[in-house]
Protein backbone atom coordinates (compact mmCIF):
# COMPACT_ATOMS: atom_id res chain seq x y z
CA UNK A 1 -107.77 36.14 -155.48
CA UNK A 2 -111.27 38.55 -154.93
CA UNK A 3 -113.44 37.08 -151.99
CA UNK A 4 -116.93 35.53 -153.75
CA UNK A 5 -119.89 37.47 -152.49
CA UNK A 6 -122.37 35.12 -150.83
CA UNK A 7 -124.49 34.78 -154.28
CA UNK A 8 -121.41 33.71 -156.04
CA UNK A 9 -120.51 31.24 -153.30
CA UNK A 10 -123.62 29.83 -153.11
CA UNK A 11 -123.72 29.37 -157.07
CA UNK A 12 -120.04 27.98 -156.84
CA UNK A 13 -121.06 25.38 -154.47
CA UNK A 14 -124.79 24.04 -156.04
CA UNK A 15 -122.56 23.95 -159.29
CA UNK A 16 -119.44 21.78 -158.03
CA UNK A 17 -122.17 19.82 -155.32
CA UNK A 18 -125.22 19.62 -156.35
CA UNK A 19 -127.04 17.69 -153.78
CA UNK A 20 -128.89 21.15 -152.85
CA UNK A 21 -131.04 23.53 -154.57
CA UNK A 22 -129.74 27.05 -154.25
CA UNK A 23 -132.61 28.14 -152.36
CA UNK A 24 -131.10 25.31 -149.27
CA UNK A 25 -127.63 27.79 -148.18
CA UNK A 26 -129.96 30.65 -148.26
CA UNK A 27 -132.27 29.25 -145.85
CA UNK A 28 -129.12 28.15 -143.45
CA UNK A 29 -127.96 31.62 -144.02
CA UNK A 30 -131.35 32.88 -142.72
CA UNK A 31 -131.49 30.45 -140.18
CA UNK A 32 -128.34 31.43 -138.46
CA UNK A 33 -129.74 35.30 -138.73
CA UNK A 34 -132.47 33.72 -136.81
CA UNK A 35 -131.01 32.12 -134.38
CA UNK A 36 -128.45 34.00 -133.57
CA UNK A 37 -131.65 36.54 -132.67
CA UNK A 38 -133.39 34.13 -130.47
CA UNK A 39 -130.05 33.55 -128.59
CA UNK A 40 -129.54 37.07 -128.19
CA UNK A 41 -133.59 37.53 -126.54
CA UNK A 42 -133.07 34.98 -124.40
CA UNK A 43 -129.58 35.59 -122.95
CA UNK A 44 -130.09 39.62 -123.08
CA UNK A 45 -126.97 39.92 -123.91
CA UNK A 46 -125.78 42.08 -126.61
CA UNK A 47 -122.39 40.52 -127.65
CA UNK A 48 -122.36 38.18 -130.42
CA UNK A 49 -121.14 34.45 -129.94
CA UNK A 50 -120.41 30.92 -131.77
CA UNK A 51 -124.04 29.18 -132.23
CA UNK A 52 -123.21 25.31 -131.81
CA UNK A 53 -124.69 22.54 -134.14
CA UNK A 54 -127.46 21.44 -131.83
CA UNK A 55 -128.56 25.41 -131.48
CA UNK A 56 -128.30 25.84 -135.67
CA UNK A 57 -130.48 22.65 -135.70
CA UNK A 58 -133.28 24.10 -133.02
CA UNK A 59 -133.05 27.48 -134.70
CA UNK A 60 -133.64 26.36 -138.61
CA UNK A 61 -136.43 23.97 -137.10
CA UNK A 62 -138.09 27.00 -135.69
CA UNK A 63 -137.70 29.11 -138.66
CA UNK A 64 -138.44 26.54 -140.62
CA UNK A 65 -142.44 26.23 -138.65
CA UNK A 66 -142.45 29.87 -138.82
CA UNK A 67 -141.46 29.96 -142.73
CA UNK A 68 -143.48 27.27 -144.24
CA UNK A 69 -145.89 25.87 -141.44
CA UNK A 70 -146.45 22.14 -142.17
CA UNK A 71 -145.17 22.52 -145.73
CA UNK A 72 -141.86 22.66 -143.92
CA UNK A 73 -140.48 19.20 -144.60
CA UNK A 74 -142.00 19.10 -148.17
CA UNK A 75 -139.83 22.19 -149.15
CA UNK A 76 -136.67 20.54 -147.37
CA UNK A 77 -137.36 17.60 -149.42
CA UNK A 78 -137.02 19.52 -152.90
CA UNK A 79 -134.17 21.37 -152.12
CA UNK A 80 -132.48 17.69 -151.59
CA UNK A 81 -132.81 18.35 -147.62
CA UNK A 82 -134.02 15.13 -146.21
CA UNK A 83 -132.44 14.49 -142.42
CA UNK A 84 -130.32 17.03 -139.86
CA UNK A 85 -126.94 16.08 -141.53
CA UNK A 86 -128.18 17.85 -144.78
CA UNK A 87 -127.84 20.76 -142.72
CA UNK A 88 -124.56 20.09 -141.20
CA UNK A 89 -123.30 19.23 -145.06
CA UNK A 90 -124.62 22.87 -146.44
CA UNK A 91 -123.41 24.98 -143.51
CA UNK A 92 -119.39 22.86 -143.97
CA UNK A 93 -119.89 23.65 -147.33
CA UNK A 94 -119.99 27.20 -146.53
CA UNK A 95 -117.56 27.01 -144.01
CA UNK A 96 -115.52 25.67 -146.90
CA UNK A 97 -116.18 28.86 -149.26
CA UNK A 98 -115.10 31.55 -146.01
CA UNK A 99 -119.04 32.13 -145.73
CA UNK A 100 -119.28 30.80 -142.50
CA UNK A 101 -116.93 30.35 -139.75
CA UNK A 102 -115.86 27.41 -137.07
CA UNK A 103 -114.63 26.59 -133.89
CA UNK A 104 -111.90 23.61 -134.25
CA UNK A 105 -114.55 21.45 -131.71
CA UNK A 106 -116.97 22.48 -134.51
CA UNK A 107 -118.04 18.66 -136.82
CA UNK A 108 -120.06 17.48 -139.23
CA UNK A 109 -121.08 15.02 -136.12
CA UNK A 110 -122.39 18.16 -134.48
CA UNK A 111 -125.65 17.44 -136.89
CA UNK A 112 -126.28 13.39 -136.80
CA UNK A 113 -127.73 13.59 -133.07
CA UNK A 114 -130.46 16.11 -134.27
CA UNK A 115 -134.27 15.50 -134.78
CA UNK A 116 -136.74 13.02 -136.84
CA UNK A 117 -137.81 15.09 -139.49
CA UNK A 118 -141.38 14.08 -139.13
CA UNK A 119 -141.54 14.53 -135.22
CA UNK A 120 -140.31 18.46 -135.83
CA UNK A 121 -141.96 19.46 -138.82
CA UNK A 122 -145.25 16.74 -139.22
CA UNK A 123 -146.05 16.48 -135.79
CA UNK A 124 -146.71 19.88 -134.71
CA UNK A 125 -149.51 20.25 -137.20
CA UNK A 126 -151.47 16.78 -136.51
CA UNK A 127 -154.40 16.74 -134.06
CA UNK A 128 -153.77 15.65 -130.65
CA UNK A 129 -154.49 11.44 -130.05
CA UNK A 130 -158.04 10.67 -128.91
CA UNK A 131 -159.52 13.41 -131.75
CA UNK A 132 -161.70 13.08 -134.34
CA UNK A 133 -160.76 15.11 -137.41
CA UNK A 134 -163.95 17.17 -138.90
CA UNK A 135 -164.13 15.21 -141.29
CA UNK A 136 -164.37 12.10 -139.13
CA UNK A 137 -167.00 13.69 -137.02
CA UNK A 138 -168.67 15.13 -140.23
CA UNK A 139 -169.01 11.36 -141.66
CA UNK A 140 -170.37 10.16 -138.32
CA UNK A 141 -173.19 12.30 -137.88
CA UNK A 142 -174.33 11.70 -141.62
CA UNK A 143 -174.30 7.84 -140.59
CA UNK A 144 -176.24 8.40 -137.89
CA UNK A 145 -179.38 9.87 -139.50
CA UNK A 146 -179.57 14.24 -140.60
CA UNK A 147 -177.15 16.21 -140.33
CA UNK A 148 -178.58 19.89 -139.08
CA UNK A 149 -181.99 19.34 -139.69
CA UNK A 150 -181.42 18.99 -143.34
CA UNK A 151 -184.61 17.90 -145.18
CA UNK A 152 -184.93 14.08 -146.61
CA UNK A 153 -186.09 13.15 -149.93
CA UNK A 154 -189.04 11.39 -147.81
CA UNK A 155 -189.77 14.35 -146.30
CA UNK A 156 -190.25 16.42 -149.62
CA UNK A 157 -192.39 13.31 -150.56
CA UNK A 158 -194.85 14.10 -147.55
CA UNK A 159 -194.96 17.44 -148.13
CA UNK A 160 -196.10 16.96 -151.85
CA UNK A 161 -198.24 13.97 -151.41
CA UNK A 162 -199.74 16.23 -148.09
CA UNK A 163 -198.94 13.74 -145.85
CA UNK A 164 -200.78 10.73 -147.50
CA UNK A 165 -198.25 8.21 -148.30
């Protein structure tokens, strides 16, 4: 039996299990690239190694922030993605095909003590307790009276009754 190339795989598996869009293993697949590259810069240490579950999990997160910015979880969430053991389910999958490989200590379990998905990729982009959006501020000062010296309709009124009303 041929090996499937990863595109083959990947179609192979959204067609027998389709929980996840295609797009989903291809994003794990970059996310272990990823990884795998921040491990290396911050061991400095050439030789490759086995990236756990907990470091997959911190590495896709990052990507993830750096990919789609606060539009992160939306795009996990139409892929199918919608919790850390979505992960752990695409990356056996591929483990399953001979795209990926494990460690026997390697589990599924390795991805259900991960992260709130609105803590890593919701958080990040809110504004800090104790501050007032723009907008917030914007609505305030407009309450309070005018808002950079901006003219008033009574104003105009003085100006073309010369002052007389």
């Amino acid at each position: 039996m041929q090996k499937l190339n990863f595109a083959e795989a990947v179609d192979e598996i959204a067609r027998v299990d389709g929980r996840y869009d295609r797009d989903a293993y291809y994003f794990v697949r970059e996310g272990l690239d990823f990884t795998i590259k921040m491990l290396k810069k911050a061991e400095s240490r050439g030789a490759g190694r086995h990236v756990s579950g907990q470091e997959l999990l911190d590495g896709l997160r990052r990507y993830a922030l750096d990919q789609f910015g606060p539009m992160a979880k939306t795009v996990f969430a139409y892929w199918g993605i919608k919790k850390c053991e979505d992960f752990g389910e695409i990356v056996f999958r591929m483990v399953d095909k001979g795209i990926l490989g494990k460690t026997e200590q390697d589990t599924l379990e390795d991805f259900k003590s991960g992260y709130d998905f609105d803590e890593a990729f919701i958080k990040p982009y809110q504004p800090p307790p104790g501050t007032r959006s723009r907008r917030h501020a914007k609505e305030e000062s407009a309450d309070s009276g005018r808002c950079h010296n901006v003219p008033t309709r009574a104003d105009d009124a003085k100006k073309l009754s010369g002052g007389a009303n």
